[in-house]
C-alpha atoms as a PDB file:
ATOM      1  CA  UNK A   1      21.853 -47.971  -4.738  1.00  0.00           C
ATOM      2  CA  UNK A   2      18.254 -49.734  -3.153  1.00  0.00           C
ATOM      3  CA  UNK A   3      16.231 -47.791  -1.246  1.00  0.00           C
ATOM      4  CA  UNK A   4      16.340 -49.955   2.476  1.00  0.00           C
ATOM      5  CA  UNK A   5      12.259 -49.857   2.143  1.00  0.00           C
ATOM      6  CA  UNK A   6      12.162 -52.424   4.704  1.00  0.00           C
ATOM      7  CA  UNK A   7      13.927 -50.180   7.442  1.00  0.00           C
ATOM      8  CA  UNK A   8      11.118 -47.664   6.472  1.00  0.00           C
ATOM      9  CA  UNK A   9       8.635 -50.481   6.864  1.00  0.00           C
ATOM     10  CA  UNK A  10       9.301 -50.958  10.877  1.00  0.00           C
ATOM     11  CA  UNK A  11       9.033 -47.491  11.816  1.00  0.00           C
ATOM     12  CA  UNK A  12       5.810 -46.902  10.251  1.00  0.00           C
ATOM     13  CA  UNK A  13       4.392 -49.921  11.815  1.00  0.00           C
ATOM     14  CA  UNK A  14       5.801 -49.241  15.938  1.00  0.00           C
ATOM     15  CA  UNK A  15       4.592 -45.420  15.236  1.00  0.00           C
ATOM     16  CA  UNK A  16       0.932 -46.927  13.926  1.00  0.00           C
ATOM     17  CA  UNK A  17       1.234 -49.363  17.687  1.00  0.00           C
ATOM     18  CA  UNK A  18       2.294 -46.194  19.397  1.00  0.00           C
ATOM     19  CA  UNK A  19      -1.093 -44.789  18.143  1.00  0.00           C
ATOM     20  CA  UNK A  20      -3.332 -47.313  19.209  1.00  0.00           C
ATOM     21  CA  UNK A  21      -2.377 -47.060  22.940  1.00  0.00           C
ATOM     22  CA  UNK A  22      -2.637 -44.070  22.889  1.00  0.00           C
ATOM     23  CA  UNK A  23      -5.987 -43.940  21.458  1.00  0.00           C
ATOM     24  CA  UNK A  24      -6.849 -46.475  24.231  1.00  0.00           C
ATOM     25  CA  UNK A  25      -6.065 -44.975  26.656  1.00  0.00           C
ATOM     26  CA  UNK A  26      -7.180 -41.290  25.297  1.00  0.00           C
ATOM     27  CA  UNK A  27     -10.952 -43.097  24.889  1.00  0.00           C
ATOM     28  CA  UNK A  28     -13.217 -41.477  27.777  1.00  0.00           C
ATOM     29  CA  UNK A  29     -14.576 -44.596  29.240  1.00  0.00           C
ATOM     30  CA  UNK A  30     -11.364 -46.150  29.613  1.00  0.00           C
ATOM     31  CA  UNK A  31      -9.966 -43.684  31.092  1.00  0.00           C
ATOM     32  CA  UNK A  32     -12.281 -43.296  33.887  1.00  0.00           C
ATOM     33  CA  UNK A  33     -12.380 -47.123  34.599  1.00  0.00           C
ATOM     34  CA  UNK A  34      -7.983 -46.892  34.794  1.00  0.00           C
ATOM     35  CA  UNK A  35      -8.133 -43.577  36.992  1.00  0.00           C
ATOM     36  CA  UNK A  36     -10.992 -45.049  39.126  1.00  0.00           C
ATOM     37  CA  UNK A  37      -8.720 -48.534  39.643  1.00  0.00           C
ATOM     38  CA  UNK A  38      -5.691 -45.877  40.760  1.00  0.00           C
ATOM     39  CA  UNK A  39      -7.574 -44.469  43.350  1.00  0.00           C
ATOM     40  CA  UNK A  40      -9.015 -46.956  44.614  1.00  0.00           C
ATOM     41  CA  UNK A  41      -5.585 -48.776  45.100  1.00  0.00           C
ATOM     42  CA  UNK A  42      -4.246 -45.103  46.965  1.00  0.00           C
ATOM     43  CA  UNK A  43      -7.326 -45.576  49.056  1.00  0.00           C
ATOM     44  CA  UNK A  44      -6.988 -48.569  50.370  1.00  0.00           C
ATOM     45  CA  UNK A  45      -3.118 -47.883  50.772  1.00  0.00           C
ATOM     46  CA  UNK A  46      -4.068 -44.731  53.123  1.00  0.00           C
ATOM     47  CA  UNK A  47      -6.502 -46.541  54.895  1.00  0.00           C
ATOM     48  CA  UNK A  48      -4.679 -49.424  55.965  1.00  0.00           C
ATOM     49  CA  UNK A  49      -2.098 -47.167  56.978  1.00  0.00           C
ATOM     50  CA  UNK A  50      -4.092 -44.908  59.416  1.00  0.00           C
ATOM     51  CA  UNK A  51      -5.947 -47.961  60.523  1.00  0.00           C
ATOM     52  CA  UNK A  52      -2.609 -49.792  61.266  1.00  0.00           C
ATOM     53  CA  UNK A  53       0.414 -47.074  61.732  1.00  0.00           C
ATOM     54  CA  UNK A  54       2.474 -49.767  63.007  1.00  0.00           C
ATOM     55  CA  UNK A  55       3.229 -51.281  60.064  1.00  0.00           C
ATOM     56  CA  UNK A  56       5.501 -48.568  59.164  1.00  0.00           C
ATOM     57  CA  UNK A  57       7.614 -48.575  62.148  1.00  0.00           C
ATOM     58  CA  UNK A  58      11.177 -49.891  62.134  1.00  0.00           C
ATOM     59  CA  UNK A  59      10.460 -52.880  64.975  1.00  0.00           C
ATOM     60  CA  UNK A  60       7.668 -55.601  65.229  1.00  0.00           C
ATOM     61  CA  UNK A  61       4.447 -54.846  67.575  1.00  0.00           C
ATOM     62  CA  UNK A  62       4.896 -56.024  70.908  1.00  0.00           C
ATOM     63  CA  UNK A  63       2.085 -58.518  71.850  1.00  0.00           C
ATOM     64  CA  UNK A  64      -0.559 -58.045  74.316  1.00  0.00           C
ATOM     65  CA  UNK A  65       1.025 -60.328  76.614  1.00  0.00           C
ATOM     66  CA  UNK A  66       4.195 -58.927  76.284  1.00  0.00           C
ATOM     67  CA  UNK A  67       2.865 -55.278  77.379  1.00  0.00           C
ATOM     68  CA  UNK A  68       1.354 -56.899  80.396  1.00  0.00           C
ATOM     69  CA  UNK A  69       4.830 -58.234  81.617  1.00  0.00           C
ATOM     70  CA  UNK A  70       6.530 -55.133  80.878  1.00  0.00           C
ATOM     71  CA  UNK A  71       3.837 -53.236  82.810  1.00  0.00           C
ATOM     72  CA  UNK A  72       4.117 -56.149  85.769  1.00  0.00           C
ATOM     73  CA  UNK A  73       7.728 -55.700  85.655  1.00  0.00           C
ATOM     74  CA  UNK A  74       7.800 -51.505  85.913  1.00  0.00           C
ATOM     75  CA  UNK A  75       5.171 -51.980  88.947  1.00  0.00           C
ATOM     76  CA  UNK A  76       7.648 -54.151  91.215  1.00  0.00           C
ATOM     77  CA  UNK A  77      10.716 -52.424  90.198  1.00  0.00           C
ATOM     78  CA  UNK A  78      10.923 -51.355  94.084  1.00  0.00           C
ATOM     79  CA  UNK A  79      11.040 -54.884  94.942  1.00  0.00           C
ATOM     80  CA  UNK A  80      13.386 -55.840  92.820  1.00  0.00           C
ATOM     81  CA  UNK A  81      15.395 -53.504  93.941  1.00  0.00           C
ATOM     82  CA  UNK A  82      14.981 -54.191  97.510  1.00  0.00           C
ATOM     83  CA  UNK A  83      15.695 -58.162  96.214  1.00  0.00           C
ATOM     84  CA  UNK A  84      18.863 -57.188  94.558  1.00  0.00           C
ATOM     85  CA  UNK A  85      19.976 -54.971  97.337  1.00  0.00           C
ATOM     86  CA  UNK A  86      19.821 -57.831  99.875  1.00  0.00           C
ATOM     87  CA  UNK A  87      21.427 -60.233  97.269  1.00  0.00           C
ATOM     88  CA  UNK A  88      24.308 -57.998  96.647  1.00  0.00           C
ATOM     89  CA  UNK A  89      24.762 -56.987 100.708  1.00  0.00           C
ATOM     90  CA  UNK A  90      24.500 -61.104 101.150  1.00  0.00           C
ATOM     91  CA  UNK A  91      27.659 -61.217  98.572  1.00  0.00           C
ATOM     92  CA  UNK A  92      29.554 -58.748 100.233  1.00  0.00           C
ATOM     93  CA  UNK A  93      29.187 -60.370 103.629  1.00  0.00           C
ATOM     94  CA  UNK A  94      30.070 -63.604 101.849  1.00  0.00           C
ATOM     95  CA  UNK A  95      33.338 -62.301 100.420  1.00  0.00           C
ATOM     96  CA  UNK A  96      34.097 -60.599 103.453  1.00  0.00           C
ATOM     97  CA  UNK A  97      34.247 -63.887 105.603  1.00  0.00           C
ATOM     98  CA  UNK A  98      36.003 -65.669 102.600  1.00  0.00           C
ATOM     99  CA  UNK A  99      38.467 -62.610 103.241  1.00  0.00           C
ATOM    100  CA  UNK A 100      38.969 -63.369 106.825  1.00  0.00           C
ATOM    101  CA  UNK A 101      39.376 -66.797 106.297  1.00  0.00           C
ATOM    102  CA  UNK A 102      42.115 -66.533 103.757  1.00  0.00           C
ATOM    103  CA  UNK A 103      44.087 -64.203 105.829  1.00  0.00           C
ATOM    104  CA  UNK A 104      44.411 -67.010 108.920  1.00  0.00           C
ATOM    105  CA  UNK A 105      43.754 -70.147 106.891  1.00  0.00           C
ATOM    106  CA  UNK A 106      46.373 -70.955 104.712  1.00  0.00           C
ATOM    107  CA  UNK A 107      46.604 -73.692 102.034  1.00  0.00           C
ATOM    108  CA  UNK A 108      48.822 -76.408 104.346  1.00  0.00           C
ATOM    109  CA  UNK A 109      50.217 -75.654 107.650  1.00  0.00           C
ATOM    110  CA  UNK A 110      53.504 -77.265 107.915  1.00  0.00           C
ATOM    111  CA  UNK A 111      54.270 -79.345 111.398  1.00  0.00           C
ATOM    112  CA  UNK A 112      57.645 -77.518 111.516  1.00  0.00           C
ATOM    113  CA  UNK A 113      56.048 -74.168 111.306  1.00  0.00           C
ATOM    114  CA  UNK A 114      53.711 -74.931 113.804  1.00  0.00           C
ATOM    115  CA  UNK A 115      56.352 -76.008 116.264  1.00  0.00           C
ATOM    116  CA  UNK A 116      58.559 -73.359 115.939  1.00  0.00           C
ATOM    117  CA  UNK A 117      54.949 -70.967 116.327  1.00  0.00           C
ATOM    118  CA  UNK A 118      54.505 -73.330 119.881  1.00  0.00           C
ATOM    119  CA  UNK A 119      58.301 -72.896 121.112  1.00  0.00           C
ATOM    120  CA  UNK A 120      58.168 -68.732 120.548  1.00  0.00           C
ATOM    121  CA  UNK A 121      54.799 -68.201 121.683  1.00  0.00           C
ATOM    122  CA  UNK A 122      56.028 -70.210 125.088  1.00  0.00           C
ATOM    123  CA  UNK A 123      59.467 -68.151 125.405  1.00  0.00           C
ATOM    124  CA  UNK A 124      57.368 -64.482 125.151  1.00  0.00           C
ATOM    125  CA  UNK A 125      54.670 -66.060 127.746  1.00  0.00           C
ATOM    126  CA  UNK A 126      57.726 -67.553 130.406  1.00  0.00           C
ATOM    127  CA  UNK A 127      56.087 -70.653 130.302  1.00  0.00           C
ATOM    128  CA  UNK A 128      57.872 -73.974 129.917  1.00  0.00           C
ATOM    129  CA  UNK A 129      57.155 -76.253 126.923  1.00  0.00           C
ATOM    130  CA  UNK A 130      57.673 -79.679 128.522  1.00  0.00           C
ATOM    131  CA  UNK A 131      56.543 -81.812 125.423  1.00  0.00           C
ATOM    132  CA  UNK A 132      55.385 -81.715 122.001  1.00  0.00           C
ATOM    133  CA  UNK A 133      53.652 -84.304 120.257  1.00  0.00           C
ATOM    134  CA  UNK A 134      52.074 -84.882 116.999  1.00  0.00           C
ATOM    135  CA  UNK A 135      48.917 -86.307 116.220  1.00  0.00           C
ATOM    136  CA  UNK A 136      47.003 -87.667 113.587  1.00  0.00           C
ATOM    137  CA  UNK A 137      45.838 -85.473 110.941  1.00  0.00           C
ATOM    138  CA  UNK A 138      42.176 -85.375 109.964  1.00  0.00           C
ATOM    139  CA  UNK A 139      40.295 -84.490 106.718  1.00  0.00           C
ATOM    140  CA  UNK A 140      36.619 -82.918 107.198  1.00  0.00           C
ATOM    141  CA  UNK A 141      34.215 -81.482 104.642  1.00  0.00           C
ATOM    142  CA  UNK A 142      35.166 -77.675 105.532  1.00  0.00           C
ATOM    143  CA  UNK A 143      38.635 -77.919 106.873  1.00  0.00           C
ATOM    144  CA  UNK A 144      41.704 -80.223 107.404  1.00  0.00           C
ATOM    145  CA  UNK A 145      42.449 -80.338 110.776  1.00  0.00           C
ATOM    146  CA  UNK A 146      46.110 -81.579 112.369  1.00  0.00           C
ATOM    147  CA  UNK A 147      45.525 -82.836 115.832  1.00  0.00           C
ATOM    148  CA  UNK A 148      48.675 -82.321 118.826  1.00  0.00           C
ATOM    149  CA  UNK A 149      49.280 -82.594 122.312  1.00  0.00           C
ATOM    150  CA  UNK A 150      51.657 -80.126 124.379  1.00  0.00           C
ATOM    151  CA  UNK A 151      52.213 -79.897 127.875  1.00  0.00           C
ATOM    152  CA  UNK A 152      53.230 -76.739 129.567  1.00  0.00           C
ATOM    153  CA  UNK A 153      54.587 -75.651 132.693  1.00  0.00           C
ATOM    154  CA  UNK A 154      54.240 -71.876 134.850  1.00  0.00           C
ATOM    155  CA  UNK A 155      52.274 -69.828 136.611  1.00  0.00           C
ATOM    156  CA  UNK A 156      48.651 -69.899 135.815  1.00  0.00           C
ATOM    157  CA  UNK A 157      48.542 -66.161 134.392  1.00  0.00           C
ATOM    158  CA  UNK A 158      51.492 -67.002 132.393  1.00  0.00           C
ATOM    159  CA  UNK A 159      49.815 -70.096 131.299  1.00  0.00           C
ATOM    160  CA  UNK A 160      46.568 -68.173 130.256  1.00  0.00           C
ATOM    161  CA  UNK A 161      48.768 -65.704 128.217  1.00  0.00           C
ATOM    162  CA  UNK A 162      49.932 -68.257 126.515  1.00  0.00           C
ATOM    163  CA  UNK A 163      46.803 -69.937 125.614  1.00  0.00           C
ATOM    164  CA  UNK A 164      45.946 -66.471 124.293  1.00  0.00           C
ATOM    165  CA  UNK A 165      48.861 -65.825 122.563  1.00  0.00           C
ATOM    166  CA  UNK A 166      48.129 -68.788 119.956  1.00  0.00           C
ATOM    167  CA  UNK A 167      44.345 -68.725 119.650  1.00  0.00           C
ATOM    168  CA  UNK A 168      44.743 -65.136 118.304  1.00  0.00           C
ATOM    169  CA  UNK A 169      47.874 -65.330 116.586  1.00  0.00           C
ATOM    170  CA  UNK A 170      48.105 -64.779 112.973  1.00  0.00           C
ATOM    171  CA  UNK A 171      47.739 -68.432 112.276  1.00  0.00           C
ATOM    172  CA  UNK A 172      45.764 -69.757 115.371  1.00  0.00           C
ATOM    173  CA  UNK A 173      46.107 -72.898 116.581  1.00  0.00           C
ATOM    174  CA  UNK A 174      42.752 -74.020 118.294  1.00  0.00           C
ATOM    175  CA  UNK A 175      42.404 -75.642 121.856  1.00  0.00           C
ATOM    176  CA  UNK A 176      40.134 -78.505 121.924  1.00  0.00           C
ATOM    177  CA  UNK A 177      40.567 -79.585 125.632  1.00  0.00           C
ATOM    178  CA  UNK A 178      42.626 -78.366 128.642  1.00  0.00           C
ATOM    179  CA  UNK A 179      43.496 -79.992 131.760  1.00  0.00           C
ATOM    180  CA  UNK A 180      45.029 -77.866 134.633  1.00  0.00           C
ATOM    181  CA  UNK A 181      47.043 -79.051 137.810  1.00  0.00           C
ATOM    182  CA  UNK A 182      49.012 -77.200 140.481  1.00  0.00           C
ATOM    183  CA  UNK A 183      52.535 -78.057 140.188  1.00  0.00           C
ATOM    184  CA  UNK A 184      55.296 -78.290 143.060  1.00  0.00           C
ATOM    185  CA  UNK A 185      52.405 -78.037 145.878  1.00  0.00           C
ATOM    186  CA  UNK A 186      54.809 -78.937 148.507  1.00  0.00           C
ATOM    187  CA  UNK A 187      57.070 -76.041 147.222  1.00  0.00           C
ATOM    188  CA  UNK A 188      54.631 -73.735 147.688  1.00  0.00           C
ATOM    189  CA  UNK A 189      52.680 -74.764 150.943  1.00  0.00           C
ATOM    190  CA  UNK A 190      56.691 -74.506 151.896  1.00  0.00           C
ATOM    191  CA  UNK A 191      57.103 -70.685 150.556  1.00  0.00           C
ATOM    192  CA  UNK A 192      53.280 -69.881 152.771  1.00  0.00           C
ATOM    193  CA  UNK A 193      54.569 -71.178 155.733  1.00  0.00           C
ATOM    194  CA  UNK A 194      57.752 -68.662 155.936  1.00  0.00           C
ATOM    195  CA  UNK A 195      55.761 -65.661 154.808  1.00  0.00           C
ATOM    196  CA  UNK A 196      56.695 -65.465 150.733  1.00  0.00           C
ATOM    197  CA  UNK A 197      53.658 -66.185 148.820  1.00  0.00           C
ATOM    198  CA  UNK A 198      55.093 -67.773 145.923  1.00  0.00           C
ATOM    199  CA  UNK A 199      53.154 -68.256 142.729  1.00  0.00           C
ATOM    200  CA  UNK A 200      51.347 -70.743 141.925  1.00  0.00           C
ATOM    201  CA  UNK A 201      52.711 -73.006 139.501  1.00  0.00           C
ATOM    202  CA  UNK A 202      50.382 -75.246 136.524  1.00  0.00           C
ATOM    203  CA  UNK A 203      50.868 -78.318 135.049  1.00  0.00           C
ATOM    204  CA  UNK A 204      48.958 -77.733 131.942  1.00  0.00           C
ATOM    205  CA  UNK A 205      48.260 -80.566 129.076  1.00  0.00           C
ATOM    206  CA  UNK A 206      46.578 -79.060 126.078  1.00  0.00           C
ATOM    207  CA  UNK A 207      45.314 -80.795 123.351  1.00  0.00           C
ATOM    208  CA  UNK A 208      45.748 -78.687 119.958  1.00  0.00           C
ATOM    209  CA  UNK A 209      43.852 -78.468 116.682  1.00  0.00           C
ATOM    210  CA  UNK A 210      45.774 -76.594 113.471  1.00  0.00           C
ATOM    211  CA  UNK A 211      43.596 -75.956 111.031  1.00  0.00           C
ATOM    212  CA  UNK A 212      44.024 -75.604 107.191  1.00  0.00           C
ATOM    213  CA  UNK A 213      42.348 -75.540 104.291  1.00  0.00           C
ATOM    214  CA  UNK A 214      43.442 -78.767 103.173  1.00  0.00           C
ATOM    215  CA  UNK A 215      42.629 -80.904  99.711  1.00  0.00           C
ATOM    216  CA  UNK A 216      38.907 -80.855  98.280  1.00  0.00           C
ATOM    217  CA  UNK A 217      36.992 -79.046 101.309  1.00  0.00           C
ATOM    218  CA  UNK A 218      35.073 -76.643 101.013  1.00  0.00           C
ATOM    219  CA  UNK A 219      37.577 -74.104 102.575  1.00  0.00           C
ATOM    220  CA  UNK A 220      39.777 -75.112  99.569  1.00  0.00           C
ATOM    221  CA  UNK A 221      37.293 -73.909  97.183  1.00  0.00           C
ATOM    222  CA  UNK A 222      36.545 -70.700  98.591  1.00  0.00           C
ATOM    223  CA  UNK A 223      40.286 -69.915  98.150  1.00  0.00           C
ATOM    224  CA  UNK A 224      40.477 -71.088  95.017  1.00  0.00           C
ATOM    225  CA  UNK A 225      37.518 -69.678  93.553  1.00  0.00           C
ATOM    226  CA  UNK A 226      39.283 -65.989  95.246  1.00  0.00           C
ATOM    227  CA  UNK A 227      42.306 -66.314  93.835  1.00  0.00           C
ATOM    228  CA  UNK A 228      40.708 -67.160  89.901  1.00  0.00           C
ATOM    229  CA  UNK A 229      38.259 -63.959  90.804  1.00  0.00           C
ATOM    230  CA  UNK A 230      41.814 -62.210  91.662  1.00  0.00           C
ATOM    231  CA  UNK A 231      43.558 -63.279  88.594  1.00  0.00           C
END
């Protein structure tokens, strides 16, 4: 069997390579010239790191300009406040009125409703409800309004009563104009001249406004942008 010389061959020449480095590197001069280029390269490395300490942090620098803005902001954070304090008390005030308008101004008011509304109010007040007619409905920017005409008959404190009675009801029912007559006057001058002062007795014609919030006012947005914040 051959000795594998060649196998043998290799070996001696990577251990004779092996040798050179290391004879390079072991020279003095050398050496001192690769050491010298190490430190330098730690030098620098430490420098620029205690000249610039930021560059190790996590985040980027902030910008002059952006310090300046920060600082500008910190120094009116007392007005801001104050700014968002009136802002929000302006917003409560806002949804407090959109409050009390939903709770008397309803979507549609119904002229059966508002009849049968008319015909109690006058039976608590002991007034007479002579006639009841309908007018024309009207469509404004903030409301829908639904214009009627009623005439009334009693005494004058009944009639104010009842005047009352609807303006502050739960759904009001607005009164645009009023006109105001005695009834029955020879009735009565009869009643003064025997001694019984009678009451005097009105002929009142009133001249109603319902309102509602109607279709595409801005009443009708308010409600509906309440009931999508409620939802």
């Amino acid at each position: 069997m051959k000795n594998p010389i060649p196998l043998h061959r290799s070996k001696t020449r990577s251990g004779a390579q092996s040798s050179s480095h290391l004879r390079w590197i072991t020279t003095p001069l050398r050496c001192h010239v690769l050491c010298g280029i190490i430190a330098s390269v730690l030098i620098a490395i430490t420098s620029t790191i205690w000249i610039y300490p930021e560059i190790l942090a996590a985040d980027q620098p902030y910008r002059p300009q952006q310090i300046a803005e920060a600082n500008e902001l910190i120094s009116n954070r007392n007005r801001l406040q104050n700014q968002f304090d009136q802002a929000d008390q302006r917003r409560r005030l806002t949804q407090e009125r959109i409050e009390q308008i939903a709770a008397w101004l309803p979507q549609n008011r119904f002229w059966e409703n508002v009849r049968s509304s008319l015909q109690n109010a006058a039976a608590a007040c002991e007034v007479q409800l002579i006639a009841l007619d309908r007018g024309r409905p009207h469509q404004g920017k903030r409301i829908a309004v639904l214009e009627a005409d009623c005439e009334i008959r009693g005494s004058y404190p009944d009639v104010c009563r009842f005047l009352q009675r609807i303006v502050t009801a739960d759904l009001p029912i607005w009164c645009d104009e009023i006109r105001l007559v005695r009834a029955d006057r020879d009735h009565h001058a009869a009643a003064t001249q025997d001694g019984n002062p009678a009451p005097v007795r009105c002929l009142a014609t009133v001249s109603l406004r319902i309102p509602s919030a109607g279709k595409d006012t801005t009443a009708a947005k308010l409600l509906k942008r309440r009931s999508e914040h409620e939802t």
